[in-house]
PDB file of N, CA and C in Angstrom:
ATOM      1  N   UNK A   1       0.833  -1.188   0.000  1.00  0.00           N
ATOM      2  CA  UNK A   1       0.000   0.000   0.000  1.00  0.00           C
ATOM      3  C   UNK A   1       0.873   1.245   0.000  1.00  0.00           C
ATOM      4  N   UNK A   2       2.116   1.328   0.722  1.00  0.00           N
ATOM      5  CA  UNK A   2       2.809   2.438   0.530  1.00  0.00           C
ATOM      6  C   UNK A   2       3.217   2.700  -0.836  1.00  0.00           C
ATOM      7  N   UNK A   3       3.690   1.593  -1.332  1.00  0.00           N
ATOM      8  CA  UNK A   3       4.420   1.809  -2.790  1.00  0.00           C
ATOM      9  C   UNK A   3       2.984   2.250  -3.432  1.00  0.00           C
ATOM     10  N   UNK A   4       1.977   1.809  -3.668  1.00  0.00           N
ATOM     11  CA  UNK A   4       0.871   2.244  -4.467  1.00  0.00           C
ATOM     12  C   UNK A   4       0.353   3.901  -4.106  1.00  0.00           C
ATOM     13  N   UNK A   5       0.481   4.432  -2.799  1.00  0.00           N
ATOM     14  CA  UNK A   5       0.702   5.640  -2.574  1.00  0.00           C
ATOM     15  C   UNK A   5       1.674   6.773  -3.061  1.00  0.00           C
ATOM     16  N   UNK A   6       3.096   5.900  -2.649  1.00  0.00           N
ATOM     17  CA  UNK A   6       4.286   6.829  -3.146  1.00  0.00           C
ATOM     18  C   UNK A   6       4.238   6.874  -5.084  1.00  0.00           C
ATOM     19  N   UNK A   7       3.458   5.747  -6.078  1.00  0.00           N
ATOM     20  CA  UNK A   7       3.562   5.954  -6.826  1.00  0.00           C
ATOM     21  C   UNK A   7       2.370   7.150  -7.623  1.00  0.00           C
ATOM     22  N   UNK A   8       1.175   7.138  -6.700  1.00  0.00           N
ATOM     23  CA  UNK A   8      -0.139   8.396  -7.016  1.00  0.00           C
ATOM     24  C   UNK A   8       0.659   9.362  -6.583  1.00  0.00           C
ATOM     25  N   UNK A   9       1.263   9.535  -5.334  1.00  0.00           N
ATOM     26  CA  UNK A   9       2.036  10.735  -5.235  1.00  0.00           C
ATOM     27  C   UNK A   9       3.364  11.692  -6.219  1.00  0.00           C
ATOM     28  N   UNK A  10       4.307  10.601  -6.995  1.00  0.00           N
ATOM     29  CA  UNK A  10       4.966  10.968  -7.984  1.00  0.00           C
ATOM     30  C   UNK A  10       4.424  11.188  -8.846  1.00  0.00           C
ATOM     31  N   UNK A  11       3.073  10.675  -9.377  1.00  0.00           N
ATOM     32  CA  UNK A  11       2.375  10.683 -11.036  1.00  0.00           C
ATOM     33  C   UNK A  11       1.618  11.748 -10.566  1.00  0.00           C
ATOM     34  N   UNK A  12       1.517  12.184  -9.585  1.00  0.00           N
ATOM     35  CA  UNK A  12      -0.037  13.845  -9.306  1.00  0.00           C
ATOM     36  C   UNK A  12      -0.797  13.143  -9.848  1.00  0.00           C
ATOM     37  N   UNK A  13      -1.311  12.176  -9.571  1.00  0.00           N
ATOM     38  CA  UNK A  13      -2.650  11.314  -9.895  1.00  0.00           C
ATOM     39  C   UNK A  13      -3.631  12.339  -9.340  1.00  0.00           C
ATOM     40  N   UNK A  14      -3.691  13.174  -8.655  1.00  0.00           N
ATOM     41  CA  UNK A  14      -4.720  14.043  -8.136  1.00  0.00           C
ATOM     42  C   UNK A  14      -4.225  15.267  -7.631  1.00  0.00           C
ATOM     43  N   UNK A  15      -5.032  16.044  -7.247  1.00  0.00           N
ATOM     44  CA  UNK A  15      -5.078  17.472  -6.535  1.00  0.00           C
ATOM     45  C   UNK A  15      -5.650  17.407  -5.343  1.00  0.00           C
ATOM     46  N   UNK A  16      -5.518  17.934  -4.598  1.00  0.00           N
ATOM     47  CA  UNK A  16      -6.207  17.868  -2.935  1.00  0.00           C
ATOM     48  C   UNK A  16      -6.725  20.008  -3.385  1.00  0.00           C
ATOM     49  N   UNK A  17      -8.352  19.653  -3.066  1.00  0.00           N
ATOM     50  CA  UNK A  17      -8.976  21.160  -2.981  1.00  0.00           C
ATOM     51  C   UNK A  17      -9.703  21.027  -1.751  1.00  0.00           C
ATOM     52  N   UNK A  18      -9.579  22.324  -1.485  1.00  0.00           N
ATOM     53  CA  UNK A  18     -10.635  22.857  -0.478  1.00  0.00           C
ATOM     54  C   UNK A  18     -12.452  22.034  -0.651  1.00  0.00           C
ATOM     55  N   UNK A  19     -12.582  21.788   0.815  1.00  0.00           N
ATOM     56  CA  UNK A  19     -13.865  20.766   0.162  1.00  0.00           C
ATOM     57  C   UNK A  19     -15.001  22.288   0.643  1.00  0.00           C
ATOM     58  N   UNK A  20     -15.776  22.218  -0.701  1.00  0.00           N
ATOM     59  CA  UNK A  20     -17.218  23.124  -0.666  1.00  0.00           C
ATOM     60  C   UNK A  20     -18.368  22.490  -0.342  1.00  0.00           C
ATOM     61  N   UNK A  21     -19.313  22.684   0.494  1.00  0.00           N
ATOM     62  CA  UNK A  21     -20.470  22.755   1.066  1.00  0.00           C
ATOM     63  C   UNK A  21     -21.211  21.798  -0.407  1.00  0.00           C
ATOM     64  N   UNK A  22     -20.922  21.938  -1.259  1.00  0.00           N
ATOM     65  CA  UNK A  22     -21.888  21.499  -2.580  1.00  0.00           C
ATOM     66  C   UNK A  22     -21.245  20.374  -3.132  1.00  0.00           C
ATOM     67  N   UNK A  23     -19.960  20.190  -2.763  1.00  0.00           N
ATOM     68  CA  UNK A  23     -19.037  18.818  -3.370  1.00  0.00           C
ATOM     69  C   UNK A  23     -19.586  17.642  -2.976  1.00  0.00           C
ATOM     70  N   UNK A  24     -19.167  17.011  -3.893  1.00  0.00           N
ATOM     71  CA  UNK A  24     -19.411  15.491  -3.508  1.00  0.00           C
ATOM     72  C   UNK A  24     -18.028  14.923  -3.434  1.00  0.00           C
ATOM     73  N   UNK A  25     -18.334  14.019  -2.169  1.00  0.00           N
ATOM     74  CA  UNK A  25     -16.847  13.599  -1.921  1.00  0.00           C
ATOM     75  C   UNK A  25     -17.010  12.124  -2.470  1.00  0.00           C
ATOM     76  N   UNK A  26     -15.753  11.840  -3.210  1.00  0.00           N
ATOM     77  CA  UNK A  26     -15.435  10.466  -4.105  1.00  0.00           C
ATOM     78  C   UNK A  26     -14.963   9.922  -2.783  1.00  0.00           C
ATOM     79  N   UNK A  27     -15.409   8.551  -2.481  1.00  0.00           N
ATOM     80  CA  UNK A  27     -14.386   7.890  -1.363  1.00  0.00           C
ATOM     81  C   UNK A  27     -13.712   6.424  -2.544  1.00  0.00           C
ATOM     82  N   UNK A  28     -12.707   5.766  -1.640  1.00  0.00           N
ATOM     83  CA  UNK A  28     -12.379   5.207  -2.480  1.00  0.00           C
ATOM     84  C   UNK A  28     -12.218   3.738  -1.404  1.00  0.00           C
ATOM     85  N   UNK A  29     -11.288   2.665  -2.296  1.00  0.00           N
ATOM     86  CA  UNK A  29     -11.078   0.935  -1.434  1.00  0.00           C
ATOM     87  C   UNK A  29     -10.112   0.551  -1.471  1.00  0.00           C
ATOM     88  N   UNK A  30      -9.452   0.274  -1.072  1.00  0.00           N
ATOM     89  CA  UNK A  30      -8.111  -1.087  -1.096  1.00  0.00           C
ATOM     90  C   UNK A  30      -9.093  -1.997  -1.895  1.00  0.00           C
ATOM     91  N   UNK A  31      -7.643  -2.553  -3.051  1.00  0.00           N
ATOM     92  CA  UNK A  31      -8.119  -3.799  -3.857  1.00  0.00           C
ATOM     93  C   UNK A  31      -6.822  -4.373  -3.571  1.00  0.00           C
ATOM     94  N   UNK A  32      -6.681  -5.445  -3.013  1.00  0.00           N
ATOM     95  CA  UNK A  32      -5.988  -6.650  -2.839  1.00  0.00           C
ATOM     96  C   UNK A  32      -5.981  -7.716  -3.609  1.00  0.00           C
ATOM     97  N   UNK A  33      -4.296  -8.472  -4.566  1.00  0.00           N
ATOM     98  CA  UNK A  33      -4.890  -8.971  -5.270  1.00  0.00           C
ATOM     99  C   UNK A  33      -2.600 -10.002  -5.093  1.00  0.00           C
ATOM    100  N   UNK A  34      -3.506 -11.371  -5.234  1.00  0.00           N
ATOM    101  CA  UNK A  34      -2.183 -12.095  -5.176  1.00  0.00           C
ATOM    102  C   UNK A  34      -1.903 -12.631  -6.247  1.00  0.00           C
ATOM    103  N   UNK A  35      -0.599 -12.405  -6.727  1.00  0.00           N
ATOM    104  CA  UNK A  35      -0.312 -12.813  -8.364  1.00  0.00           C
ATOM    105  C   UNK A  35       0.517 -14.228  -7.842  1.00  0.00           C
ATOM    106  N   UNK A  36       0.363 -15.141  -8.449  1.00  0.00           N
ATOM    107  CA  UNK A  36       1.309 -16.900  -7.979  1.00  0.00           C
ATOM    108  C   UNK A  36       2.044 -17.068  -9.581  1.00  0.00           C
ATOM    109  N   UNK A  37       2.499 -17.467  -9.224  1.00  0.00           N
ATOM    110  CA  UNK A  37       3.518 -18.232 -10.390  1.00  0.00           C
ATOM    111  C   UNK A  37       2.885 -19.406 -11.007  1.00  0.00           C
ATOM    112  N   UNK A  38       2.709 -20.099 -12.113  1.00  0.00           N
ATOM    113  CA  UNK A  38       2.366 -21.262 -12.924  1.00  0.00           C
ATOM    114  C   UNK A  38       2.202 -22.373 -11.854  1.00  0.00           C
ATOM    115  N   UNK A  39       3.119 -22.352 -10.815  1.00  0.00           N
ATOM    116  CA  UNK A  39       3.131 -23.780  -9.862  1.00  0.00           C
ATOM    117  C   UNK A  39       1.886 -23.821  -8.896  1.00  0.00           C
ATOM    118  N   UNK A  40       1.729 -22.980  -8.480  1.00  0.00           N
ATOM    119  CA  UNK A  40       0.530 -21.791  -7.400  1.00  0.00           C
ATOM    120  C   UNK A  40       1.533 -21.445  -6.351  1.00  0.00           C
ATOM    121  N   UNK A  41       2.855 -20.904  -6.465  1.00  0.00           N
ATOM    122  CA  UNK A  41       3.345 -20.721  -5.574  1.00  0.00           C
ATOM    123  C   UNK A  41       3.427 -18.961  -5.491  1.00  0.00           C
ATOM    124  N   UNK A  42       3.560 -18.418  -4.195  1.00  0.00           N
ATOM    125  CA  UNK A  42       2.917 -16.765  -4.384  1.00  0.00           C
ATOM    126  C   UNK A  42       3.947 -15.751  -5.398  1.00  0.00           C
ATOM    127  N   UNK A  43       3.802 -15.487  -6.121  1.00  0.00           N
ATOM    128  CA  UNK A  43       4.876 -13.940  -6.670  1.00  0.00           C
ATOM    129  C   UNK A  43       5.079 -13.060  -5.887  1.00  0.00           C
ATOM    130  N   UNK A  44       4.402 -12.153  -5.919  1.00  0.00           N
ATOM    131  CA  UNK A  44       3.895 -11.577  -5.111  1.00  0.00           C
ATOM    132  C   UNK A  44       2.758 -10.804  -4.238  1.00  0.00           C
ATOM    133  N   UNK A  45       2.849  -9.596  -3.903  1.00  0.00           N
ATOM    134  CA  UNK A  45       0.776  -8.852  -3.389  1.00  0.00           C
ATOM    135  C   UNK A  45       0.938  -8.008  -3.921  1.00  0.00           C
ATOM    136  N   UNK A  46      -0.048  -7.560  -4.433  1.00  0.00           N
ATOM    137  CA  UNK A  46      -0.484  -6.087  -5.529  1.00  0.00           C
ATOM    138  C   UNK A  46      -1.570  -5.503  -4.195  1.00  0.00           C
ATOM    139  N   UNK A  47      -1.421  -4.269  -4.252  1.00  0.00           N
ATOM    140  CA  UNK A  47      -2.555  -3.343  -3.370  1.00  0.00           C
ATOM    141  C   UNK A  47      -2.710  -2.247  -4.554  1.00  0.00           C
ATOM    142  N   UNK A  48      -3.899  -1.733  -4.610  1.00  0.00           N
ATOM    143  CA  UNK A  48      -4.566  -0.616  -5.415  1.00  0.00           C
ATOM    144  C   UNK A  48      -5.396   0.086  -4.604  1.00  0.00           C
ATOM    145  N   UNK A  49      -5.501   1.197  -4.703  1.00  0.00           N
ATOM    146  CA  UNK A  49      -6.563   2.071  -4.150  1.00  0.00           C
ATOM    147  C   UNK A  49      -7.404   2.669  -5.623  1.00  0.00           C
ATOM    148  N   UNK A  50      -8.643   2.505  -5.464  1.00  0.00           N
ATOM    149  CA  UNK A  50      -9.872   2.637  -6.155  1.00  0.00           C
ATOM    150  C   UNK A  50     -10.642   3.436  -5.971  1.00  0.00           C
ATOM    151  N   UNK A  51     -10.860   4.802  -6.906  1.00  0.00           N
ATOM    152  CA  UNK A  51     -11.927   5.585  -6.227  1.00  0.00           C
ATOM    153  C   UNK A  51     -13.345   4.869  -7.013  1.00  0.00           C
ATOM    154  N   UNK A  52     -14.207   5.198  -5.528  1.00  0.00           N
ATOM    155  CA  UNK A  52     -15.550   5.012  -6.285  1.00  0.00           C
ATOM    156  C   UNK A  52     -16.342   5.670  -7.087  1.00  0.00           C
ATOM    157  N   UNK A  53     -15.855   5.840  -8.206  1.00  0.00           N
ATOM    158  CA  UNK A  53     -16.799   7.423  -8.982  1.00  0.00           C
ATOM    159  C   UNK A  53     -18.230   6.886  -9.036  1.00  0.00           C
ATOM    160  N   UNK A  54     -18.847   5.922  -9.081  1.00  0.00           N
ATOM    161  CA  UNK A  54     -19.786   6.066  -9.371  1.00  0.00           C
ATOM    162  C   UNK A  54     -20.660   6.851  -8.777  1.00  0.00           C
ATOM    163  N   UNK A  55     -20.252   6.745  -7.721  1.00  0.00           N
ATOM    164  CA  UNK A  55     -20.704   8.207  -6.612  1.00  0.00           C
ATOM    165  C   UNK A  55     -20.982   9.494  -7.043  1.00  0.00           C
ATOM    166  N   UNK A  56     -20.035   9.899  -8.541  1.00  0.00           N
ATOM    167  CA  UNK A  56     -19.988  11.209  -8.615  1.00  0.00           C
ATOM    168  C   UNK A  56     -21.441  11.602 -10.174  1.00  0.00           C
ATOM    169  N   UNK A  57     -21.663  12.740 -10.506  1.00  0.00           N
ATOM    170  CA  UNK A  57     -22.652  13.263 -11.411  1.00  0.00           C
ATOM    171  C   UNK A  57     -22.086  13.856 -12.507  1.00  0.00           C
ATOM    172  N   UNK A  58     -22.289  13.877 -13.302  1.00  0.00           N
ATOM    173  CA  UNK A  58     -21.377  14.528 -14.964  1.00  0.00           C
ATOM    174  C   UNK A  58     -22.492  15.348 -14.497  1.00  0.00           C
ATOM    175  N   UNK A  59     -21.306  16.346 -14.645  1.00  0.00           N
ATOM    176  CA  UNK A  59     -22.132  18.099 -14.828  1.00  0.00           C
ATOM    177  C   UNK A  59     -21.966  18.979 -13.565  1.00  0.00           C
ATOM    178  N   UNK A  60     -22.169  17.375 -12.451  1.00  0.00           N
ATOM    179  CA  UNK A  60     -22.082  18.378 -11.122  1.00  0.00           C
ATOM    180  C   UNK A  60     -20.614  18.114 -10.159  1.00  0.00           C
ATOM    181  N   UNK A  61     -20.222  17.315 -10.357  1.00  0.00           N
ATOM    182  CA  UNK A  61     -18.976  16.523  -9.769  1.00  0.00           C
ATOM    183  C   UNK A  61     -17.811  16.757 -10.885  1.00  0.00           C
ATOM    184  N   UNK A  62     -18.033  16.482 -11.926  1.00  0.00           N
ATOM    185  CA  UNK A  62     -16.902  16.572 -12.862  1.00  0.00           C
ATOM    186  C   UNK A  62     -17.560  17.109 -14.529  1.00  0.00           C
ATOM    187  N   UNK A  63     -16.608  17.846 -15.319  1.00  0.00           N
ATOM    188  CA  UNK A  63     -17.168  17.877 -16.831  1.00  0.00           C
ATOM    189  C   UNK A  63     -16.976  17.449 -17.172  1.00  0.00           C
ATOM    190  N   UNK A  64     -15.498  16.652 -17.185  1.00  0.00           N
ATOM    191  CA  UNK A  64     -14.602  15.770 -18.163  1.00  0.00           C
ATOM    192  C   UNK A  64     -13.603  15.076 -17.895  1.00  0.00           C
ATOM    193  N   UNK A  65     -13.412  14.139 -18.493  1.00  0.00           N
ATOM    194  CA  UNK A  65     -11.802  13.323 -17.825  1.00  0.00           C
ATOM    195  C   UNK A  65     -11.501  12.642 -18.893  1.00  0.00           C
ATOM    196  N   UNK A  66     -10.128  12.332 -18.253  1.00  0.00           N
ATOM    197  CA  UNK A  66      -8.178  11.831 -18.906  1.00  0.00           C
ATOM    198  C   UNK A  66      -7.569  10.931 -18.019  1.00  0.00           C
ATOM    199  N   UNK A  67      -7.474  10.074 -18.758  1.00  0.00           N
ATOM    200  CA  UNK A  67      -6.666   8.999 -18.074  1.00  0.00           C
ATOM    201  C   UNK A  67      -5.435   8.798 -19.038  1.00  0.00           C
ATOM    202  N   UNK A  68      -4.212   9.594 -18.341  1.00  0.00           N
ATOM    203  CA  UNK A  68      -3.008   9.462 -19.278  1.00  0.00           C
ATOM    204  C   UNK A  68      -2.332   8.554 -18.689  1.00  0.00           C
ATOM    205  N   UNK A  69      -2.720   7.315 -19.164  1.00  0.00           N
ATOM    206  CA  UNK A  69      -2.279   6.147 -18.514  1.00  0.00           C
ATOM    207  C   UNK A  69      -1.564   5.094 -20.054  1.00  0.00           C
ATOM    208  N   UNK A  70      -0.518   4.751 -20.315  1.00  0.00           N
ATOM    209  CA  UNK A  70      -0.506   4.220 -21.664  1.00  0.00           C
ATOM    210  C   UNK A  70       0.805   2.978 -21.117  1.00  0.00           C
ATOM    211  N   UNK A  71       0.898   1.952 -21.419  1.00  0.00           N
ATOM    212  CA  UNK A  71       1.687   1.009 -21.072  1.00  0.00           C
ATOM    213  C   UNK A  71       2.924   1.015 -22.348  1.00  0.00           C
ATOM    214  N   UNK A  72       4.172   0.851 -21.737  1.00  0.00           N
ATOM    215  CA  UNK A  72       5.560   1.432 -22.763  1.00  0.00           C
ATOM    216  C   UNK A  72       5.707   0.109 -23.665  1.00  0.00           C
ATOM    217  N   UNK A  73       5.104  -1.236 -23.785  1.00  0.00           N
ATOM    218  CA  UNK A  73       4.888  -2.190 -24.759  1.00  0.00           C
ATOM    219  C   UNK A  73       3.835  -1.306 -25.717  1.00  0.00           C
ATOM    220  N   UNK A  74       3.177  -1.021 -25.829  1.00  0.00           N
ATOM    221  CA  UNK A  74       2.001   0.019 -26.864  1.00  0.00           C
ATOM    222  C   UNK A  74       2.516   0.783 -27.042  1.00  0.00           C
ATOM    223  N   UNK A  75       3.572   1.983 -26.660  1.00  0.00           N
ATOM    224  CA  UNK A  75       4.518   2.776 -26.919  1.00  0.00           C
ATOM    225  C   UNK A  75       5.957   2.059 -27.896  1.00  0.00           C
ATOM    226  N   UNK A  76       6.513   0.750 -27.411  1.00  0.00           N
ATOM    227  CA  UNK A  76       7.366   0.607 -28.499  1.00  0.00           C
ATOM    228  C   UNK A  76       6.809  -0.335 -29.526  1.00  0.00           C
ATOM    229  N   UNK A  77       5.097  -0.655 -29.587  1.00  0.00           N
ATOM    230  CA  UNK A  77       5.063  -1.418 -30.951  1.00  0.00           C
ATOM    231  C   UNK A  77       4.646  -0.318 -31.534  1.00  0.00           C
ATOM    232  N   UNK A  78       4.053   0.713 -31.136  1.00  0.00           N
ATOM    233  CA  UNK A  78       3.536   1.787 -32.181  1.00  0.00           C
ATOM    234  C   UNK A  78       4.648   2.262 -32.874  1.00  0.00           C
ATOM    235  N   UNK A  79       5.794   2.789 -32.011  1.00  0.00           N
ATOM    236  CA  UNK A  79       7.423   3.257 -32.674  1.00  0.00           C
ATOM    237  C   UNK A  79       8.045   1.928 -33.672  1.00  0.00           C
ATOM    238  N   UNK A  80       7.531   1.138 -33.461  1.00  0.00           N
ATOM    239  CA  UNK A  80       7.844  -0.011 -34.429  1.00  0.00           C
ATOM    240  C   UNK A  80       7.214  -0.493 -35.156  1.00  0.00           C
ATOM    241  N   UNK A  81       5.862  -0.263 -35.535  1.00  0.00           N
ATOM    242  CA  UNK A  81       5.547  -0.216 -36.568  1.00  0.00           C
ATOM    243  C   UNK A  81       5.406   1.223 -37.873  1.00  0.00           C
ATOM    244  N   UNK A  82       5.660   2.266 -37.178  1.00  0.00           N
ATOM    245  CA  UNK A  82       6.222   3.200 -37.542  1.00  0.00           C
ATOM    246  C   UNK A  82       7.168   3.389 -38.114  1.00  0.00           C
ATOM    247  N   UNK A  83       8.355   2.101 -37.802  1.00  0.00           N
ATOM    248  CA  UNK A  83       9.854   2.161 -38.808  1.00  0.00           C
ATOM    249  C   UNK A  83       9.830   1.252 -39.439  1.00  0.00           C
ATOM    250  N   UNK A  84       8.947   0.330 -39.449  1.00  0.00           N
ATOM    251  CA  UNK A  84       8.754  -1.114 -40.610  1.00  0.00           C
ATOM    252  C   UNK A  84       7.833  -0.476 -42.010  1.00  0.00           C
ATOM    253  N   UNK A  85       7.151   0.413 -41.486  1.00  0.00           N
ATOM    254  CA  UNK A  85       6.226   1.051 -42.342  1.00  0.00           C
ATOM    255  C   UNK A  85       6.787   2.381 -42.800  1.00  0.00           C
ATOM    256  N   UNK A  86       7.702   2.541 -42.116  1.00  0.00           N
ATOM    257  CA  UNK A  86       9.003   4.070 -43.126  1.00  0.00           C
ATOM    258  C   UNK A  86       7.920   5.247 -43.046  1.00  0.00           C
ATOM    259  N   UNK A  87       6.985   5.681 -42.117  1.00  0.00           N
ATOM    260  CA  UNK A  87       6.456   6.753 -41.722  1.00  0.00           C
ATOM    261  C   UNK A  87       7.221   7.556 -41.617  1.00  0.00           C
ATOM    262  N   UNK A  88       6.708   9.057 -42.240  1.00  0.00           N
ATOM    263  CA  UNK A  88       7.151   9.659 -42.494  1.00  0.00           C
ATOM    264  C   UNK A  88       6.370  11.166 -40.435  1.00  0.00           C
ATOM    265  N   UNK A  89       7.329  11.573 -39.926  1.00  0.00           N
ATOM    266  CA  UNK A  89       6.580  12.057 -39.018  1.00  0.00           C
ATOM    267  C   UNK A  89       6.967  13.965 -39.423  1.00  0.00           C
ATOM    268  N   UNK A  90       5.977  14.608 -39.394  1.00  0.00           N
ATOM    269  CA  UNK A  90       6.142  15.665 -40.339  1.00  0.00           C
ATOM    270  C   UNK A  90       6.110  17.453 -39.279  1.00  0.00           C
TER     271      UNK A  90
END
């Protein structure tokens, strides 16, 4: 759980605001989750913290959202199919 903290804390996964009388507050969960190896023997523990948006209202809670979240395997097949295909980047 710390490491899953210290890593929202390096990425500014969020902003901390002043809470208003009219906000709705998102709460969120620990998700616990054990990854094992092929044998069933343990790897290791994954912890996540989860907000619950469903809680929240488009329009009144939020207008819009971004999840700049992209995994660096989808980052180097895109750059690689980009040089098999001699794209030109302009």
């Amino acid at each position: 759980m710390r490491e899953e903290i210290q890593a929202l804390r390096a990425n500014r996964t969020w902003t901390l605001v002043p809470l208003h009388p009219s906000m709705n507050v998102v709460g969120s969960r620990w998700v616990y989750k054990i990854k094992r190896r092929s044998d069933g023997s343990i790897e290791r523990y994954k912890a996540r913290l989860v907000a619950r948006g469903f809680t929240q209202q488009e329009g009144i809670d939020y207008s819009e959202t971004f999840s700049p979240v992209i995994k660096q395997v989808t980052v180097r097949l895109v750059f690689s199919v980009a040089v098999s295909c001699d794209w030109k980047i302009h």
